[in-house]
Protein backbone atom coordinates (compact mmCIF):
# COMPACT_ATOMS: atom_id res chain seq x y z
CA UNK A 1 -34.73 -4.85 -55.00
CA UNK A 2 -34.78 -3.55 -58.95
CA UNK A 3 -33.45 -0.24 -57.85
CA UNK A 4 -31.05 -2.11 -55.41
CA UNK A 5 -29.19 -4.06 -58.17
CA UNK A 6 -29.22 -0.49 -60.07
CA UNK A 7 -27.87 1.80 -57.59
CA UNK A 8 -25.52 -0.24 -55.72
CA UNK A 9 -22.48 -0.48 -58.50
CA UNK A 10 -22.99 3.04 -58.99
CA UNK A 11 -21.88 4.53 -55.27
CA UNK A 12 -18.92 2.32 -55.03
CA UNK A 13 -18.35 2.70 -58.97
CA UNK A 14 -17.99 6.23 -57.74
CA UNK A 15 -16.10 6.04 -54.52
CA UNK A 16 -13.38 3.64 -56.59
CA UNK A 17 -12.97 6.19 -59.86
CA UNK A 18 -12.72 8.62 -57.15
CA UNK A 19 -9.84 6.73 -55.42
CA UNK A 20 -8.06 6.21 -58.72
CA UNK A 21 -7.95 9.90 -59.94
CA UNK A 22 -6.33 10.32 -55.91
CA UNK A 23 -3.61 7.54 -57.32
CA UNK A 24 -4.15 5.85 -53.71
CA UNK A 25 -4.58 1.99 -53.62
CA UNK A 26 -6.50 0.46 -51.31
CA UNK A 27 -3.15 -0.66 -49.36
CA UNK A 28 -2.44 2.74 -48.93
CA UNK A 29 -6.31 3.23 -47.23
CA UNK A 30 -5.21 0.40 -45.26
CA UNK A 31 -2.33 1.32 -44.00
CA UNK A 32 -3.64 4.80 -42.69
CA UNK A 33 -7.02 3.54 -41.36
CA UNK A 34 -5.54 0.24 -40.28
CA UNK A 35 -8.53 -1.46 -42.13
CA UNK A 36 -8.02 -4.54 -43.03
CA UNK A 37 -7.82 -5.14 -46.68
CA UNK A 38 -9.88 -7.41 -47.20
CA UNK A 39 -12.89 -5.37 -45.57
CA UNK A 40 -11.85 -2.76 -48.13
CA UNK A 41 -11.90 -4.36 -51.22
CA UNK A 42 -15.43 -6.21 -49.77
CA UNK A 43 -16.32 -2.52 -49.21
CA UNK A 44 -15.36 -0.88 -53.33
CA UNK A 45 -17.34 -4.37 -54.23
CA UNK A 46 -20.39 -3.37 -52.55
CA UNK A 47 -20.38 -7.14 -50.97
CA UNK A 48 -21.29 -6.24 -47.80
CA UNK A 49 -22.27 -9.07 -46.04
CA UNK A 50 -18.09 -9.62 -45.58
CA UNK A 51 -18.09 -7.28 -43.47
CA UNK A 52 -18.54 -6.93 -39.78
CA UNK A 53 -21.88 -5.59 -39.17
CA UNK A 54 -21.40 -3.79 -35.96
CA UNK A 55 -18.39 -1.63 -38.44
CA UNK A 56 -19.15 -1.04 -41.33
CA UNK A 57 -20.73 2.30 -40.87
CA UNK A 58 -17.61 3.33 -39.26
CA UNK A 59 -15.43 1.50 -41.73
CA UNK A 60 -17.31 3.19 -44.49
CA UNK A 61 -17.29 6.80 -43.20
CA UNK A 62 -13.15 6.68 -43.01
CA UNK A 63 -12.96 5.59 -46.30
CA UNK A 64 -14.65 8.47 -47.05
CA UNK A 65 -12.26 10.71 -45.34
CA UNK A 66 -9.34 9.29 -46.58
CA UNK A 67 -10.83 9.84 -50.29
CA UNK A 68 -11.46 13.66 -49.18
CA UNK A 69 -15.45 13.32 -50.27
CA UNK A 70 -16.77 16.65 -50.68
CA UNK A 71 -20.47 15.30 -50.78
CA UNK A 72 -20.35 12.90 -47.80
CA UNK A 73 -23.63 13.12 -46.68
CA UNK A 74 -24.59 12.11 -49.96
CA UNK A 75 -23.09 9.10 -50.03
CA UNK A 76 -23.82 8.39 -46.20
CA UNK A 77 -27.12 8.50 -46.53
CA UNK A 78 -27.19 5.96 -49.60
CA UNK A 79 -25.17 3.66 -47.81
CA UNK A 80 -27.36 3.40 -44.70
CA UNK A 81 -30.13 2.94 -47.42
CA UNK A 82 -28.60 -0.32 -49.09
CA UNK A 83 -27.52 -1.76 -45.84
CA UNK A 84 -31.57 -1.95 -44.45
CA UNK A 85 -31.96 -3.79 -47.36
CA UNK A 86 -29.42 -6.36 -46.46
CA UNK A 87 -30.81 -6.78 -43.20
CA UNK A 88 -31.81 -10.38 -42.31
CA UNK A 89 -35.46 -10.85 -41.91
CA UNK A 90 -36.93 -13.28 -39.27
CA UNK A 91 -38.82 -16.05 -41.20
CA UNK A 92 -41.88 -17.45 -39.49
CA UNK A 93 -39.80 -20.81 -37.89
CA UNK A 94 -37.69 -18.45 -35.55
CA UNK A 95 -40.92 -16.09 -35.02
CA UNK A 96 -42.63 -19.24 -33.34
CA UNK A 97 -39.37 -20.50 -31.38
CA UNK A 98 -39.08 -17.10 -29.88
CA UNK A 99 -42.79 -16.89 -28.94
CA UNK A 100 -42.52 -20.44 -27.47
CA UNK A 101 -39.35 -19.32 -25.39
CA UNK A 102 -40.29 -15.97 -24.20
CA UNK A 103 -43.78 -16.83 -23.31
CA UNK A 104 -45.62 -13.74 -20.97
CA UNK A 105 -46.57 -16.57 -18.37
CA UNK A 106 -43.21 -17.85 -17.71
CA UNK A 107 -41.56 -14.58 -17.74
CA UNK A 108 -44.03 -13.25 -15.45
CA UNK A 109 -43.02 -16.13 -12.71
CA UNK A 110 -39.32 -15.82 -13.34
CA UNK A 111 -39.57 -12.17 -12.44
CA UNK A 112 -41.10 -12.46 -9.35
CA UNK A 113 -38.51 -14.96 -8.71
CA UNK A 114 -35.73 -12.71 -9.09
CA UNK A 115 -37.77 -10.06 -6.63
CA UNK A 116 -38.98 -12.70 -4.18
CA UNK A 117 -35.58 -14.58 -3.32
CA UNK A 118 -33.44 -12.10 -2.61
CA UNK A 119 -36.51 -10.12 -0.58
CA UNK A 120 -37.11 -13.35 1.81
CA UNK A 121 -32.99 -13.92 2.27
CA UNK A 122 -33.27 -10.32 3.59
CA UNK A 123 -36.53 -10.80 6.23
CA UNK A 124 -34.03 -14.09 7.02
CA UNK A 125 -31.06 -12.01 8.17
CA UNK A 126 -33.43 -9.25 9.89
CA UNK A 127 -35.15 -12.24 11.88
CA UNK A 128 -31.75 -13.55 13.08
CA UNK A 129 -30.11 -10.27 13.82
CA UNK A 130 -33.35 -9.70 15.96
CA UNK A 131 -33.64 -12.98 17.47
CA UNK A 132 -29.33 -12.43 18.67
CA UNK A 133 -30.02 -8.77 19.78
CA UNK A 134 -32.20 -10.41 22.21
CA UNK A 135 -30.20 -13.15 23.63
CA UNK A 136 -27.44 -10.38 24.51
CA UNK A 137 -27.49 -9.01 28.03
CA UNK A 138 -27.22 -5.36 28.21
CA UNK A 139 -24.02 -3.84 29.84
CA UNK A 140 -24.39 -0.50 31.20
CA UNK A 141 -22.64 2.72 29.83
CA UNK A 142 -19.01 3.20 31.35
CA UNK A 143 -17.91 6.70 30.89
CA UNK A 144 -14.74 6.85 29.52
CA UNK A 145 -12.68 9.81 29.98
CA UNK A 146 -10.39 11.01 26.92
CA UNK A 147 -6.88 11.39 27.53
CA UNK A 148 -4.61 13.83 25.52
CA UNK A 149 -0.95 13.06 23.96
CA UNK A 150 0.27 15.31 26.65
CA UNK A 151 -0.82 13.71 29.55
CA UNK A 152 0.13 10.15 28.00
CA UNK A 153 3.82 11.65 28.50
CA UNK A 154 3.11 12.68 31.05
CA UNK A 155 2.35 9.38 32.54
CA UNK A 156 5.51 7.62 30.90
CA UNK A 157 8.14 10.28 32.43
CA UNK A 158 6.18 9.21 35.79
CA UNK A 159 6.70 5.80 35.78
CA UNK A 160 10.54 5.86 34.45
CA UNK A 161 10.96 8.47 36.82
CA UNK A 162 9.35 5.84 39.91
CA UNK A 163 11.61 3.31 38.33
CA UNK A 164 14.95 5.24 38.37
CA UNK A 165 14.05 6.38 41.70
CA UNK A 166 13.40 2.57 43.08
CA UNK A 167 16.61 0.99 41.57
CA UNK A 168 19.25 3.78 41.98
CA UNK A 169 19.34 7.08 43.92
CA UNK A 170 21.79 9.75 43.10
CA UNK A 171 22.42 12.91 44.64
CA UNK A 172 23.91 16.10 43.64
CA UNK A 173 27.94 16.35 44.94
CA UNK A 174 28.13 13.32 46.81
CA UNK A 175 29.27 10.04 46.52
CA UNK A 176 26.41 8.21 47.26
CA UNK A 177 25.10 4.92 45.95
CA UNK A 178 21.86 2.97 46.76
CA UNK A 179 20.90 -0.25 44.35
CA UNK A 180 18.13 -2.99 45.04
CA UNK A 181 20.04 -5.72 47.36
CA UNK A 182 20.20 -8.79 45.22
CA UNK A 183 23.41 -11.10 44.67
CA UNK A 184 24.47 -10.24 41.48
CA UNK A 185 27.45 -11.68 39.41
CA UNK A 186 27.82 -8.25 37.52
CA UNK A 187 29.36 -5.33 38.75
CA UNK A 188 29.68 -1.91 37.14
CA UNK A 189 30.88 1.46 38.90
CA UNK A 190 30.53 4.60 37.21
CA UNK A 191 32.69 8.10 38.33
CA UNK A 192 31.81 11.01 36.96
CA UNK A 193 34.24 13.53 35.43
CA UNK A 194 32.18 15.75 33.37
CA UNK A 195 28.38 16.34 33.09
CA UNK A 196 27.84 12.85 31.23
CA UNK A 197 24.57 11.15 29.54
CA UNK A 198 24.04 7.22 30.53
CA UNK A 199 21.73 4.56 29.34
CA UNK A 200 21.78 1.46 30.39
CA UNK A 201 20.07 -1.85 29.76
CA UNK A 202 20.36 -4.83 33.35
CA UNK A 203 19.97 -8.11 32.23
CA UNK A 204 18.13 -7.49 28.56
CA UNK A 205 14.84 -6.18 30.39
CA UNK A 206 15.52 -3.01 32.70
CA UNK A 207 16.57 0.00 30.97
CA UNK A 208 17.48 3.10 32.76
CA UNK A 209 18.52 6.33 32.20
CA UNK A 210 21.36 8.75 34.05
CA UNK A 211 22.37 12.48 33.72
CA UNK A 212 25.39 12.64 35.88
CA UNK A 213 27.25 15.82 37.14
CA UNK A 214 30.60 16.09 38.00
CA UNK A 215 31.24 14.34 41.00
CA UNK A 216 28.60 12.08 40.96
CA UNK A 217 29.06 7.93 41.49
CA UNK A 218 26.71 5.17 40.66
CA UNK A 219 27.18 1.34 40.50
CA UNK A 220 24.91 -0.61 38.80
CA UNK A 221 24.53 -4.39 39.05
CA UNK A 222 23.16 -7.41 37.15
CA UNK A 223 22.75 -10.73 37.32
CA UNK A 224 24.49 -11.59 33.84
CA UNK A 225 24.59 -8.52 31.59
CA UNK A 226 24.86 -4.44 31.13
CA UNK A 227 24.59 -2.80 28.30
CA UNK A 228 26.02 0.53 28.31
CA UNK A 229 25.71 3.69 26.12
CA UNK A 230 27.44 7.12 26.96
CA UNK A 231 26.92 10.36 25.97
CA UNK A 232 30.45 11.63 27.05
CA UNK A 233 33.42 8.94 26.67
CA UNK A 234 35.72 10.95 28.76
CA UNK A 235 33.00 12.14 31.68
CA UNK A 236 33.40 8.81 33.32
CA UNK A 237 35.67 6.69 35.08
CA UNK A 238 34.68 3.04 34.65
CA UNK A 239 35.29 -0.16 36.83
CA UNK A 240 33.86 -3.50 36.40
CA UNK A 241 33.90 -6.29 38.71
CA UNK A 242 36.05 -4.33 40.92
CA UNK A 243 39.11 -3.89 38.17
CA UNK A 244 39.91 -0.51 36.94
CA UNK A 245 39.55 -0.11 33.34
CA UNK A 246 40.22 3.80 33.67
CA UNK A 247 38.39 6.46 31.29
CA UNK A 248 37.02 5.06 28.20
CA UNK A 249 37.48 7.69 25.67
CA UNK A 250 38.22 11.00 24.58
CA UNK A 251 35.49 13.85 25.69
CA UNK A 252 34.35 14.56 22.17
CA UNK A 253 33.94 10.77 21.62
CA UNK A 254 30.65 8.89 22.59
CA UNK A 255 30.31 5.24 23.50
CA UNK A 256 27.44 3.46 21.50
CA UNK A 257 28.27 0.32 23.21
CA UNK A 258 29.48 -1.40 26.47
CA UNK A 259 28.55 -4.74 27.22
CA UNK A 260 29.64 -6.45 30.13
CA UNK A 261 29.47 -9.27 31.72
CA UNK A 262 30.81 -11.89 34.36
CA UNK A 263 34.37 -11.79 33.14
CA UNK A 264 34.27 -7.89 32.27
CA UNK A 265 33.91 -5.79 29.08
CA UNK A 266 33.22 -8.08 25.88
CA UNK A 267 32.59 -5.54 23.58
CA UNK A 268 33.30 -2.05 23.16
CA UNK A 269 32.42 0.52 20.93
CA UNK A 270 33.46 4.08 20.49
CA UNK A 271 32.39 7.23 17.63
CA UNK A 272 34.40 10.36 17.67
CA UNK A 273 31.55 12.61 16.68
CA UNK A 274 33.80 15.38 15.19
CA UNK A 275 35.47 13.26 13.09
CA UNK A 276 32.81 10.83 11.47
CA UNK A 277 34.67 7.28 12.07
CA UNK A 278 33.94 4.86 14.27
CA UNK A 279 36.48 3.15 16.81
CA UNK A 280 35.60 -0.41 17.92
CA UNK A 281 37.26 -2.61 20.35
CA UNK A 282 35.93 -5.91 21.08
CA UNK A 283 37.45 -8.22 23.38
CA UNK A 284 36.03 -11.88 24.20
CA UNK A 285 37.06 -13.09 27.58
């Protein structure tokens, strides 16, 4: 401890002269290491014990950077030599309260704790799982055949196809028309003029679909509601409930919406494609 009380004003003696001839201050070290200063001035003191023991080292080697050692190891290695002398030691009261607390027979039984419990809450869940496993009946195999996107669509043009085909039946250059018989209270007859898309939606739940040809005639009837779209505003020549409301639109125009109902068109909705504006004529009857 002689040599301790000898050596230790001399490193920092050192490191401070050193600092001094650099004309720094140890606000400027601060400032660049963003050390506090505190820790710093602790540091030139050689008090130590001020400063955090898990960075000092650290603290100590940028301070010697920022000074521009040329000898670092040097004064590296003298450092780590004063701080295991300032080292706590254990005295013989905490030696005994350690033994007491960390005693090999305890410790033995609280590992085998830690390796028993979770290894019998496992066999636990195994012996359920099995027990359930054999409660269940077995099912036999079904074999299940794949089916591709293709043939799904396939299977959806079917059915609207059957659909179409049960409600309405159109046929090529005639002027026929064939609808389920029901009384209904709506009434829509469609002319053809021109090749002409249709879509239409009976009483919010049946949707079907039309490509008519010149010449071609359909009617279509609900019980409250139709809900037309069409691909050709001039192709068709419309009347509803039995009143002529002539040809809706222009043939470059399409109709996003027709709805009718008991007392005739309530809404009406027309888009000149070539020109990019929309034409819309309500009416509420």
């Amino acid at each position: 401890m002689e040599e301790h009380k000898e050596n230790q004003p001399s490193i920092f003696e050192e490191l401070k002269s050193a600092r001094e001839e650099k004309g720094l201050s140890l606000q400027d070290i601060a400032q660049r290491t963003h050390i506090r200063l505190d820790f710093l001035q602790a540091l030139e003191e050689g008090n130590l014990g001020k400063i955090p023991h898990v960075y000092d080292k650290l603290f100590f080697q940028t301070y010697l950077r920022v000074l521009g050692i040329e000898d670092e190891e040097k004064y590296i290695k003298a450092y780590r030599e004063l701080r295991k002398e300032l080292q706590p030691q254990y005295t013989t009261t905490i030696g005994k309260l350690t033994s007491v607390n960390t005693s090999p027979g305890r410790m033995h039984w609280i590992k085998i704790l830690y390796i028993a419990i979770p290894a019998l809450i496992l066999a636990l869940i195994i012996i359920l799982l099995a027990i359930n496993s054999s409660t269940i009946t077995p099912v036999d195999h079904v074999a299940v055949n794949a089916i591709t996107p293709r043939e799904i669509v396939k299977n959806i043009q079917k059915n609207r196809a059957l659909r179409a085909l049960a409600a309405d039946t159109i046929k090529e250059n005639s002027k026929t028309v064939t609808l389920t018989n029901r009384n209904s209270d709506v009434k829509v007859e469609l002319k053809a003029l021109d090749k002409t898309w249709v879509r239409v939606v009976r009483d919010r739940a049946d949707t079907l679909e039309y490509l008519l040809q010149k010449g071609n005639e359909i009617t279509i009837k609900g019980d409250s509601l139709l809900n037309f779209i069409l691909g050709n505003a001039g192709g068709v020549r419309v009347t509803v409930n039995n009143r002529d409301e002539g040809i809706l639109g222009k043939p470059y125009q399409v109709v996003t919406r027709l709805v009718v109902n008991q007392k005739g068109i309530i809404q009406k909705l027309i888009k000149d494609v070539g020109k990019n504006h929309v034409k819309v004529d309500s009416l509420q009857l």
